[in-house]
Protein backbone atom coordinates (compact mmCIF):
# COMPACT_ATOMS: atom_id res chain seq x y z
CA UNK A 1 -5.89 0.14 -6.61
CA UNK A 2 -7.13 -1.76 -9.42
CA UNK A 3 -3.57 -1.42 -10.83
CA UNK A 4 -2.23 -4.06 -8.16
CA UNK A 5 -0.79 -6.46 -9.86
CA UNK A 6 1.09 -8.69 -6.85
CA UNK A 7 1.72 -8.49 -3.00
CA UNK A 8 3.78 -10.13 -1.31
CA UNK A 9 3.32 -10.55 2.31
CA UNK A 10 5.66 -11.84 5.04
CA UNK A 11 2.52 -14.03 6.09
CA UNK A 12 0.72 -16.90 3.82
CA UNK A 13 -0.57 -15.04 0.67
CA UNK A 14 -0.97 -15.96 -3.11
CA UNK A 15 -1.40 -12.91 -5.05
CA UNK A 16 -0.38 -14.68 -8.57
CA UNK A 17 -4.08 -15.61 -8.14
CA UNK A 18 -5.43 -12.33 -6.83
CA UNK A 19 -9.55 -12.06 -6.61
CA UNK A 20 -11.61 -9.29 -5.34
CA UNK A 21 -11.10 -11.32 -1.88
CA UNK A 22 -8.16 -11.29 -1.51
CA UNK A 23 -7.48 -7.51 -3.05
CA UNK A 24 -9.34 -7.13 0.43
CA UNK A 25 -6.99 -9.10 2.51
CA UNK A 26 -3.98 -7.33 1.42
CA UNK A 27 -6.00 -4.14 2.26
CA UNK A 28 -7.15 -5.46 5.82
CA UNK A 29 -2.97 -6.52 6.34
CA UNK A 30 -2.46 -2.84 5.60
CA UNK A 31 -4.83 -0.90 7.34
CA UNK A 32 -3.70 -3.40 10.88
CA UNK A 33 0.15 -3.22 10.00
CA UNK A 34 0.33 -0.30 7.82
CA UNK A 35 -2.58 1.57 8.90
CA UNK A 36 -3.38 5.79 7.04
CA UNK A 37 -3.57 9.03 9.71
CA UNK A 38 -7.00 8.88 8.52
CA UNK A 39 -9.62 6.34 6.19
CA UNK A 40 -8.30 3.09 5.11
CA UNK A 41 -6.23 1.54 2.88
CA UNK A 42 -9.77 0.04 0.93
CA UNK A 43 -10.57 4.06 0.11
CA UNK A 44 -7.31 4.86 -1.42
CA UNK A 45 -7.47 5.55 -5.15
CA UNK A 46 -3.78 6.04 -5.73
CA UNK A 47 -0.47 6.16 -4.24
CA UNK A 48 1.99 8.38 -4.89
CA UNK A 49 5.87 9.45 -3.10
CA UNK A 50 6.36 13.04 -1.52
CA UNK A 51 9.74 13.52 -0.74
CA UNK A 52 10.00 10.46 1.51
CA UNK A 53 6.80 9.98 2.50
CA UNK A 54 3.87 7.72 1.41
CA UNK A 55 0.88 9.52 0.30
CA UNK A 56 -2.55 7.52 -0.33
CA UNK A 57 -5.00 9.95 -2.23
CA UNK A 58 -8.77 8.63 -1.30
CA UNK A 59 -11.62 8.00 -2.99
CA UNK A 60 -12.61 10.95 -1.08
CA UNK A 61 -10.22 13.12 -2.55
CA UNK A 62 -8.28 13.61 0.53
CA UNK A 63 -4.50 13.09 1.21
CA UNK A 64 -3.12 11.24 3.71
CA UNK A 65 0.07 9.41 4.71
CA UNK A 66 0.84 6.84 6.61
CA UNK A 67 0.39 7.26 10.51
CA UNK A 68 4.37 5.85 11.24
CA UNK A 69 5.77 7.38 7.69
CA UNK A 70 9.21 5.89 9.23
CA UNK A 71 7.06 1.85 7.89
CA UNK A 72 7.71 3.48 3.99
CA UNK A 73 10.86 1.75 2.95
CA UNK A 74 11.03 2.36 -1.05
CA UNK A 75 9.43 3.21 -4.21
CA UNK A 76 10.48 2.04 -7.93
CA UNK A 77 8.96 4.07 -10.68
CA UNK A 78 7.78 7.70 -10.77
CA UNK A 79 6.78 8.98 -7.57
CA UNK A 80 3.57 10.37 -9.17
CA UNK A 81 2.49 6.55 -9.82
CA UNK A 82 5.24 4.59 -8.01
CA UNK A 83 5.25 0.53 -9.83
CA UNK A 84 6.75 -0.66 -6.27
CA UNK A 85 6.17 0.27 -3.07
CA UNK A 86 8.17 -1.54 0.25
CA UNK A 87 6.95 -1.03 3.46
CA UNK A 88 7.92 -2.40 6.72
CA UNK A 89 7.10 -2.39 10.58
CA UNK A 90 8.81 -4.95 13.22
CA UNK A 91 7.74 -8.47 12.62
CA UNK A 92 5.79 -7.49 8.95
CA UNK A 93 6.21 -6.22 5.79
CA UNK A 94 4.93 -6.13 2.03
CA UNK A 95 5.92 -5.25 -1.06
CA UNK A 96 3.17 -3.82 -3.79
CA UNK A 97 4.03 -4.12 -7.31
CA UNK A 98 1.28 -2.06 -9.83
CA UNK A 99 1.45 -2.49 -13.56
């Protein structure tokens, strides 16, 4: 995910001055809001769109989406390497932009 560029999260977050810390915050608000049928949202290596569903590809080299694909709202880009992805779940949401 080193493509991240900003996040924006319903909650307190400044990603305009994104570190390596909070790259892991945005991960943690993921993986507890957002969380992958299996591994984490730390692992994944790349996103990409399958029909309508989110798929993170890990580190591992496993697939997996998202374990409520209904939380994938949108994609902008290609859905090989989307440059926006929305997701949302009652009460949260975020918004990923990658250069």
């Amino acid at each position: 995910m080193s493509n991240l560029q900003h996040a924006h999260l319903s909650e307190s977050f400044d990603a305009s001055a994104a570190t390596p810390e909070s790259h892991s915050r945005y991960q943690d608000f993921l993986d507890t809001y957002f969380p992958l049928k299996e591994g984490s949202h730390h692992d994944v290596a790349q996103y990409r769109v399958y029909f309508d569903r989110l798929i993170a590809h890990l580190s591992s080299g496993r697939c997996v989406g998202l374990t409520d694909p209904s939380s994938f709202v949108e994609f902008g880009g290609d859905r090989e390497c989307p440059s926006l992805i929305s997701l949302a779940s009652p009460g949260h949401q975020i918004e990923l932009h990658f250069a």
